[in-house]
N, C-alpha and C. Protein backbone atom coordinates (compact mmCIF):
# COMPACT_ATOMS: atom_id res chain seq x y z
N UNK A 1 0.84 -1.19 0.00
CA UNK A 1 0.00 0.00 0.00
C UNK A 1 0.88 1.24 0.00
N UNK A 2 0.77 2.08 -1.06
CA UNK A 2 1.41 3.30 -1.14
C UNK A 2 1.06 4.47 0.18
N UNK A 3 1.89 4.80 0.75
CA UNK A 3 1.90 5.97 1.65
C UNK A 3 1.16 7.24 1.01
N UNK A 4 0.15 7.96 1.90
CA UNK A 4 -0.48 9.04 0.95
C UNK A 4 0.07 10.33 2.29
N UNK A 5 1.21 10.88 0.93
CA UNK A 5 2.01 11.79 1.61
C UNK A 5 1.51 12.95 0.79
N UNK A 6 1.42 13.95 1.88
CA UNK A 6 1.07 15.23 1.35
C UNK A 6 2.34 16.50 1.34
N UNK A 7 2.33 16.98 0.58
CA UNK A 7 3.76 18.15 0.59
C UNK A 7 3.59 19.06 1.47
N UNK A 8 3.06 19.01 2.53
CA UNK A 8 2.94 19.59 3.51
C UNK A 8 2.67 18.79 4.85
N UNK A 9 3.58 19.35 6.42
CA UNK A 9 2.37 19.06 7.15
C UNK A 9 3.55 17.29 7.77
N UNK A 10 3.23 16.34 7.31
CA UNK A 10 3.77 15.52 8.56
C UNK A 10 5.90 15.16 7.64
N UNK A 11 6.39 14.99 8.42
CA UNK A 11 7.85 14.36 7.95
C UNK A 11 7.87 13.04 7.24
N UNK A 12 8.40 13.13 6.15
CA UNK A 12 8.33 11.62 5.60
C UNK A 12 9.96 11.58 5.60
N UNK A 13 10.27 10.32 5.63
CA UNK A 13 11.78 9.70 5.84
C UNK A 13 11.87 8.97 4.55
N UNK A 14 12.50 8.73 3.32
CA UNK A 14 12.70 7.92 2.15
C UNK A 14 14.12 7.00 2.43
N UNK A 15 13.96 5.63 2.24
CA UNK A 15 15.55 4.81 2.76
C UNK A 15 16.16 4.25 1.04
N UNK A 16 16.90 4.33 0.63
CA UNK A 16 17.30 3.98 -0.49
C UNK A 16 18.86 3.21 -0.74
N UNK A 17 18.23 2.00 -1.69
CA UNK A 17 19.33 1.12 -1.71
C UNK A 17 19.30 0.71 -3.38
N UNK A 18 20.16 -0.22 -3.36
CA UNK A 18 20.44 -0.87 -4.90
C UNK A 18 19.29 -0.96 -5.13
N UNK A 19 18.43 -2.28 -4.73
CA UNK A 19 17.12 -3.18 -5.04
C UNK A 19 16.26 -3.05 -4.09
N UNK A 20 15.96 -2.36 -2.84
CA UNK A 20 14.85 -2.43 -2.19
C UNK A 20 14.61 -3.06 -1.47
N UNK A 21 14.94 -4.21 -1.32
CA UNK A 21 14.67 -5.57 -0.85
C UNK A 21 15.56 -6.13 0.16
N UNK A 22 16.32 -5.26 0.25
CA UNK A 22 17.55 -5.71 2.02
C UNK A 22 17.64 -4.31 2.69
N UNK A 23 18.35 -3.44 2.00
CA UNK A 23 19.25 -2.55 2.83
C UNK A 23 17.76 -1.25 3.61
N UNK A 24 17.51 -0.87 2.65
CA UNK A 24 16.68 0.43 2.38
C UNK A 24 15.23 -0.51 3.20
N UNK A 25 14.77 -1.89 2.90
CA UNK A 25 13.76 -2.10 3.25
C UNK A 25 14.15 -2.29 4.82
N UNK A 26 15.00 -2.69 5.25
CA UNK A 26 15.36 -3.10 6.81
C UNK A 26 15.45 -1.38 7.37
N UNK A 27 16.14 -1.06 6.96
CA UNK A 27 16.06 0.60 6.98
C UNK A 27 14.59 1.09 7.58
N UNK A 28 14.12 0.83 6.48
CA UNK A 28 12.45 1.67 6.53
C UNK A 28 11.84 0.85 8.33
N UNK A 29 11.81 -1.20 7.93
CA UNK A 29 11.13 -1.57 8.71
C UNK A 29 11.60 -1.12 10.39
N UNK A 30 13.26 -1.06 10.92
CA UNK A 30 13.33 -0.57 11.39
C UNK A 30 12.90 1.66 12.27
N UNK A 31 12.82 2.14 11.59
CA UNK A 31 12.90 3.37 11.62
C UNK A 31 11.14 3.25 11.76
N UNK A 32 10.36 2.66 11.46
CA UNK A 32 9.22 2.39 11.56
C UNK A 32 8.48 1.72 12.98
N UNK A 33 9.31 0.82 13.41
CA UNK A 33 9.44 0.37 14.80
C UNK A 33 9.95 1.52 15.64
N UNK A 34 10.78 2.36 15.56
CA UNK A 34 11.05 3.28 16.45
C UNK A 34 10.01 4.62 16.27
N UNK A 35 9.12 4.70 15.78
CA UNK A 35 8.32 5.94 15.28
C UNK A 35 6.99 5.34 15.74
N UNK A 36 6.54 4.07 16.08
CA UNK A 36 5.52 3.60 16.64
C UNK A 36 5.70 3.70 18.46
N UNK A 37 6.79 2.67 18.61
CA UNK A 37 7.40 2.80 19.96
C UNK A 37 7.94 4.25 20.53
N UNK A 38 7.51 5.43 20.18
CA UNK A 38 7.50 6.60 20.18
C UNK A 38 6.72 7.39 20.22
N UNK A 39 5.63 6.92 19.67
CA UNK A 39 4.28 7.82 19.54
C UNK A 39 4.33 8.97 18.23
N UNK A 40 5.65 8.51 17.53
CA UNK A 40 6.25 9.44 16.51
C UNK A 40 4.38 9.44 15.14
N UNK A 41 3.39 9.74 15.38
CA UNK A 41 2.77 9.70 14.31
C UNK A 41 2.63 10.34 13.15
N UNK A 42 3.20 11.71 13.33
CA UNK A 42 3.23 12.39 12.73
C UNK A 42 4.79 12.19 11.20
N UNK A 43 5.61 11.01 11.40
CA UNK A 43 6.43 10.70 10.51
C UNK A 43 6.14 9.67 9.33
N UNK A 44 6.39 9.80 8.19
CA UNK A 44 5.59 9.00 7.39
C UNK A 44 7.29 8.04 6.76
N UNK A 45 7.61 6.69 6.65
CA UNK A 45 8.76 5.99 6.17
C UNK A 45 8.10 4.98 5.13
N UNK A 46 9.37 5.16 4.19
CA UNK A 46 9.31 4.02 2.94
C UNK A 46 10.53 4.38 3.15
N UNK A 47 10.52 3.25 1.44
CA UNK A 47 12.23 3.24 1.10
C UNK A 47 11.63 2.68 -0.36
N UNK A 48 12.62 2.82 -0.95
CA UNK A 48 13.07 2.73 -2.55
C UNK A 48 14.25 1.63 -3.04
N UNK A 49 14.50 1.75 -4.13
CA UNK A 49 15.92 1.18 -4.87
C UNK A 49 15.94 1.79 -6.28
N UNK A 50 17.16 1.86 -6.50
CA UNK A 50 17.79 2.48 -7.32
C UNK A 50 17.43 2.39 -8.81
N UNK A 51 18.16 0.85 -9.03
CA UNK A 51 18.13 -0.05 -9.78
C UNK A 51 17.65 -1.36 -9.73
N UNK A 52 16.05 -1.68 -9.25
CA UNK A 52 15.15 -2.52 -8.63
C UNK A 52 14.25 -3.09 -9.68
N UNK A 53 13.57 -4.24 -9.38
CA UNK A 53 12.83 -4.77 -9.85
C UNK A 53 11.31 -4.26 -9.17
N UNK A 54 10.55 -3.65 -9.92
CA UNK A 54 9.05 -3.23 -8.82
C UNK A 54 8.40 -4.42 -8.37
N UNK A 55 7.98 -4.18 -7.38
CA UNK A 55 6.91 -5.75 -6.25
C UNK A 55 7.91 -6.43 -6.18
N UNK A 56 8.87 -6.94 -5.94
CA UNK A 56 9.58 -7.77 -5.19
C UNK A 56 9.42 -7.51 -3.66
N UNK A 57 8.82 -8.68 -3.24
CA UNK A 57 8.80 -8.69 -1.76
C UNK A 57 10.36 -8.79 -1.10
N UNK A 58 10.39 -8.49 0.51
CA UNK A 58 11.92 -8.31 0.89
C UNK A 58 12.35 -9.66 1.00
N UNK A 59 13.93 -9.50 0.99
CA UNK A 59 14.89 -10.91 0.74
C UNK A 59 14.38 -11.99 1.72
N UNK A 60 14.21 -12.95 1.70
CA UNK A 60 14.17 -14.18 3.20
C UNK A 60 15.10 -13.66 4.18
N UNK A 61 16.28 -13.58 4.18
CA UNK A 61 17.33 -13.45 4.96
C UNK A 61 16.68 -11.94 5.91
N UNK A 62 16.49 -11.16 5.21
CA UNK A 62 15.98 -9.49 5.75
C UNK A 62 14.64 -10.22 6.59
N UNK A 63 13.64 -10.31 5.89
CA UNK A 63 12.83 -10.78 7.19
C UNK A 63 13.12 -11.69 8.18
N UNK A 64 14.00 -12.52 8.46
CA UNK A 64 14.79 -13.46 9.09
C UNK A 64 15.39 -12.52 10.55
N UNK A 65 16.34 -11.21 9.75
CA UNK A 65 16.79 -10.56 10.43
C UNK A 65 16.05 -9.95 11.25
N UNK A 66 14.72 -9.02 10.45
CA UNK A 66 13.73 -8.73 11.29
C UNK A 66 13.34 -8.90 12.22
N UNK A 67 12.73 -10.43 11.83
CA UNK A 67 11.82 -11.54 13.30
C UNK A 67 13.21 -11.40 14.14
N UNK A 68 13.86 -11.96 14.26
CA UNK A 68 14.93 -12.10 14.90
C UNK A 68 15.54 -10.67 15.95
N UNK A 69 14.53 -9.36 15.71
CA UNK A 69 15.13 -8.55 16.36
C UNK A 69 13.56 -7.77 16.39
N UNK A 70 12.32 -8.54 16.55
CA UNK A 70 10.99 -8.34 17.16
C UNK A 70 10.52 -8.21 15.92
N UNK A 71 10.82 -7.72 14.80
CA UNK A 71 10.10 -6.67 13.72
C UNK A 71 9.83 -7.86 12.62
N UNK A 72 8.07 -8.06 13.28
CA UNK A 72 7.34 -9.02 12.35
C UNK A 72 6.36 -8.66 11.18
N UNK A 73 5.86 -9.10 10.04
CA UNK A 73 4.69 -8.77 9.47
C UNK A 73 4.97 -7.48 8.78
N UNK A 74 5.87 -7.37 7.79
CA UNK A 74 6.66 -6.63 7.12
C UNK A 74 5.91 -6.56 5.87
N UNK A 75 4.92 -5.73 5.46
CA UNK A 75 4.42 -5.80 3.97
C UNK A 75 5.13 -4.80 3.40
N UNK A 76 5.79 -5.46 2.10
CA UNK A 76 6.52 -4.12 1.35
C UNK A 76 6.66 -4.95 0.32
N UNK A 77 6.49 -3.90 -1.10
CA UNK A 77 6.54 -4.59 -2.32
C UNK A 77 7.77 -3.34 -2.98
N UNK A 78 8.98 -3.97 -3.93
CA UNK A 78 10.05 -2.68 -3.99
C UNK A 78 9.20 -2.06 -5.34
N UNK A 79 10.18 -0.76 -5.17
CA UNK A 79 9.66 0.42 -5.69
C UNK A 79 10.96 1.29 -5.96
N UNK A 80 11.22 1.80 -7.54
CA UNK A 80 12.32 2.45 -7.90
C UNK A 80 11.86 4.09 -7.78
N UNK A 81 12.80 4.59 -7.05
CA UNK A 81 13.24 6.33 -6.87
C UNK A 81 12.84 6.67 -8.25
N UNK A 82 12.33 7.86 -7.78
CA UNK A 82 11.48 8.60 -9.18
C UNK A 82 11.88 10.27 -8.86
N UNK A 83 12.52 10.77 -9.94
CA UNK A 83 11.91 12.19 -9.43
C UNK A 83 11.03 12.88 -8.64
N UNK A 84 9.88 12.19 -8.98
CA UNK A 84 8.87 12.95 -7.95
C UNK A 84 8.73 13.07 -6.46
N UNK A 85 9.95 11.75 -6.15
CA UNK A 85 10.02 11.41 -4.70
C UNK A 85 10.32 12.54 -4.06
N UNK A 86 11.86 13.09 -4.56
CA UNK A 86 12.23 14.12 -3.95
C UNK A 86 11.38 15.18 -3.89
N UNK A 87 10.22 15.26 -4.06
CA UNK A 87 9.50 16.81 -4.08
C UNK A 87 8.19 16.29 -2.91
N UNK A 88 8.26 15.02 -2.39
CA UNK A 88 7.23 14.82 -1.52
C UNK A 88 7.97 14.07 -0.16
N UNK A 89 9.69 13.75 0.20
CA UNK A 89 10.14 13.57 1.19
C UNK A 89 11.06 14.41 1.83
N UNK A 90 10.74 14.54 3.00
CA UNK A 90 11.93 15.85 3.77
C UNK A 90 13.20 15.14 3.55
N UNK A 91 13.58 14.08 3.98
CA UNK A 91 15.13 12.90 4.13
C UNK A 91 14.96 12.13 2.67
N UNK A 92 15.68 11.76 2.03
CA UNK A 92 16.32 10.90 1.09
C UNK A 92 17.74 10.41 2.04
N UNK A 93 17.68 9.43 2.43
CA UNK A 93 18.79 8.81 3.37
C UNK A 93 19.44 7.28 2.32
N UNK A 94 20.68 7.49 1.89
CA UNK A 94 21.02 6.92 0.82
C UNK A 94 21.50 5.63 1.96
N UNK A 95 22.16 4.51 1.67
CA UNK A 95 22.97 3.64 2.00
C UNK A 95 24.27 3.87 2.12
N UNK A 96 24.76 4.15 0.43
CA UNK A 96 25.85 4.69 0.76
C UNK A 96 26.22 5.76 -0.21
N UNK A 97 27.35 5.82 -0.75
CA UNK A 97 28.42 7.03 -1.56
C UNK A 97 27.64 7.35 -2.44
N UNK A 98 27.85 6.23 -3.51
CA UNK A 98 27.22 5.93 -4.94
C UNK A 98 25.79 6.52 -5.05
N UNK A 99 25.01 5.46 -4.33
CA UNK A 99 23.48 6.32 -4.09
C UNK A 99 23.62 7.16 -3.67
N UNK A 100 24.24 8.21 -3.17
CA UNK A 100 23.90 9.47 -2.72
C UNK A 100 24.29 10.14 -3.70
N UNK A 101 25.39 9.96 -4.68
CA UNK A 101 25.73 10.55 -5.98
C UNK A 101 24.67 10.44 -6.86
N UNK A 102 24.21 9.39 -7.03
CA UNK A 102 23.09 9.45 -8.23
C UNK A 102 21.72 9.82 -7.66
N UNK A 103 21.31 10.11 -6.57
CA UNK A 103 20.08 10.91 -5.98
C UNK A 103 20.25 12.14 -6.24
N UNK A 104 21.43 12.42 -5.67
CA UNK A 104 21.82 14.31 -6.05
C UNK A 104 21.52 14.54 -7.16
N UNK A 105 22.47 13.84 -8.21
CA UNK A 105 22.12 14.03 -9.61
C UNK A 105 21.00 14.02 -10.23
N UNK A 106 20.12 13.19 -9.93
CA UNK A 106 18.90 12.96 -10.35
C UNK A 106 17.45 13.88 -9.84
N UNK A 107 18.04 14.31 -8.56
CA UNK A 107 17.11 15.26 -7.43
C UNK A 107 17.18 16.87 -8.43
N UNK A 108 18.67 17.17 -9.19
CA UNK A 108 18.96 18.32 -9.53
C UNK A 108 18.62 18.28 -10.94
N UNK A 109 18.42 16.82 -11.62
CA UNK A 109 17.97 16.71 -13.06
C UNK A 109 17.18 17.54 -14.05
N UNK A 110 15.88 18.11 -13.08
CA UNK A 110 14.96 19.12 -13.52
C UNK A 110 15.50 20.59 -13.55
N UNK A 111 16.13 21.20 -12.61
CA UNK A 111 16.85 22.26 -12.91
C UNK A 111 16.17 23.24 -11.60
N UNK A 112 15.01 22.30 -11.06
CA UNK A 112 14.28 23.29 -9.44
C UNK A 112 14.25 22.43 -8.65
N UNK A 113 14.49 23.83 -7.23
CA UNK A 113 14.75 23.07 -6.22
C UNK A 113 13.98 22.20 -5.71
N UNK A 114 14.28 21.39 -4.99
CA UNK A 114 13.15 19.78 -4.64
C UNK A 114 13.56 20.04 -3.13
N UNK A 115 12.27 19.42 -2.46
CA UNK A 115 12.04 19.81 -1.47
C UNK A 115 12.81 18.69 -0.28
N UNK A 116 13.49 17.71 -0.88
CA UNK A 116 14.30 16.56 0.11
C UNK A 116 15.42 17.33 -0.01
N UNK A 117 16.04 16.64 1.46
CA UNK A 117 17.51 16.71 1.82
C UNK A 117 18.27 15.80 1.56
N UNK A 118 19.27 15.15 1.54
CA UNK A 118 19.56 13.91 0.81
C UNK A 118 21.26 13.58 1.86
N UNK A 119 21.32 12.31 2.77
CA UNK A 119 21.80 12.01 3.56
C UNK A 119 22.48 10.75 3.02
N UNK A 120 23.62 9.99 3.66
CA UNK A 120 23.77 8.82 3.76
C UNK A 120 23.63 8.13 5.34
N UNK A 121 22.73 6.88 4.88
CA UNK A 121 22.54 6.65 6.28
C UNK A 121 23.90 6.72 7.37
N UNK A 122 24.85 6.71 7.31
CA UNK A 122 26.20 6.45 8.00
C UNK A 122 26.89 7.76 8.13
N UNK A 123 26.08 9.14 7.93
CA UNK A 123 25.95 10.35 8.45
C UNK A 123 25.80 10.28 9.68
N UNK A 124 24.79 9.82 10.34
CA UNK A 124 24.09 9.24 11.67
C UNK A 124 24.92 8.58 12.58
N UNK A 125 25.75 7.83 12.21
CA UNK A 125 26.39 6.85 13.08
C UNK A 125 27.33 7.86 14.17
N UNK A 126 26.97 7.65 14.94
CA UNK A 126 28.05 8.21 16.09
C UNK A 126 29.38 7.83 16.01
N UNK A 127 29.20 7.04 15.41
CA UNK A 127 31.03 5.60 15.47
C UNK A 127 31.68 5.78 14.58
N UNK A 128 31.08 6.42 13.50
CA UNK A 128 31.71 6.45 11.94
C UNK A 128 33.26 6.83 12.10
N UNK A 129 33.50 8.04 12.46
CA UNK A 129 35.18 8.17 12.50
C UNK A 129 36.00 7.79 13.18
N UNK A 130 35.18 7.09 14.17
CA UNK A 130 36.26 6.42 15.56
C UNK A 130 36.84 4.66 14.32
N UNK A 131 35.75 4.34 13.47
CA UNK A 131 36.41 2.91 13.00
C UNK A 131 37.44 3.64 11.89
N UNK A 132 38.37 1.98 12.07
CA UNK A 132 39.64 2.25 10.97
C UNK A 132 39.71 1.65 9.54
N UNK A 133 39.47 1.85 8.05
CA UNK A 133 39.12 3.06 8.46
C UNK A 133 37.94 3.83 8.26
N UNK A 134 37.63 5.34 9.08
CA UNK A 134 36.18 5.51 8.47
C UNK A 134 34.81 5.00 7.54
N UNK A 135 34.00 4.53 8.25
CA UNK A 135 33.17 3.52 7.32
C UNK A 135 31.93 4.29 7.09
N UNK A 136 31.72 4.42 5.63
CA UNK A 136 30.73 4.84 5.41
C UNK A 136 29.51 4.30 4.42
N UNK A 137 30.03 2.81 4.44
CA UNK A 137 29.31 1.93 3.67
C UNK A 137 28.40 1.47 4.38
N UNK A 138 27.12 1.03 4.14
CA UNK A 138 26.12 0.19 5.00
C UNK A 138 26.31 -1.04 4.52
N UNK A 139 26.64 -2.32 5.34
CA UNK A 139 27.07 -3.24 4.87
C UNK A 139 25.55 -4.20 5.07
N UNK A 140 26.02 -5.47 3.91
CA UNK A 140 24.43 -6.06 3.93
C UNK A 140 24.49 -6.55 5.54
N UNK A 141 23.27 -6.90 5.82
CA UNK A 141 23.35 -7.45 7.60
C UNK A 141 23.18 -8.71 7.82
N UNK A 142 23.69 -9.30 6.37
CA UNK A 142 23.74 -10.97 6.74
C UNK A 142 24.98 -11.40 5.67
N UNK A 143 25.48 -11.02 5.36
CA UNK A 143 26.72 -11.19 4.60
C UNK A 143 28.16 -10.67 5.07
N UNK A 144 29.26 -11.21 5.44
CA UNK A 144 30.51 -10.92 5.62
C UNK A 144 30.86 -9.76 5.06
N UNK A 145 31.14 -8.26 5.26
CA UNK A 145 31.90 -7.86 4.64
C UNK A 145 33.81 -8.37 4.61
């Protein structure tokens, strides 16, 4: 079910990854658990992919991770970043480098200003410059980096 976000009025959060379906969707399902357990109602979260297949439900492994850390009953079908996104989310919160390069680019494509800010999630991290070295990749959360 599509989010009915209005350009005004409550915060929407956008999570964006390659395909939708691990990084950006664990992203969303998390950040969604903390905005309930908050009373946060007024915040509206999805997430996207880049270069995605549309309706792909999330990976086995991602809901795996989920259950495994309370966060059950996850409906999400993926959905590729569109121009129009940026003109209806306050955050565009990338994964990592790359996606945040091609959001910019694509956010500035039209030639007016758009109303998102555009982050990498690992902006956030408190820890980021203390590791060696500096990490600013979101790594998958079931795979070795």
């Amino acid at each position: 079910m599509e989010s009915e976000i209005q350009p005004w009025g409550d915060i929407a959060v956008l999570f964006v990854c390659e395909n939708n379906t691990t990084q950006s969707t664990m992203a969303q399902a998390v950040m969604t658990k903390i905005c309930i357990e908050n009373n946060m109602e007024g915040v509206i979260v999805d997430s996207r992919g880049w270069d995605c297949k549309e309706n792909l439900t999330p990976d086995e492994l991602t809901l795996k991770v989920l259950n495994n850390h309370g966060i059950v009953g996850l409906q999400h079908k993926s959905k590729k970043i569109t121009l129009i996104d940026f003109d209806y989310y306050d955050f565009v919160i990338c994964m990592h480098d790359r996606l945040f390069r091609q959001c910019y680019e694509l956010m500035n494509s039209n030639g007016k200003a758009c109303r998102a800010y555009i982050k990498t999630l690992s902006d956030y991290d408190p820890y980021r410059d203390r590791k060696c070295p500096p990490k600013r990749e979101i790594a998958y959360p079931y795979f070795p980096v």
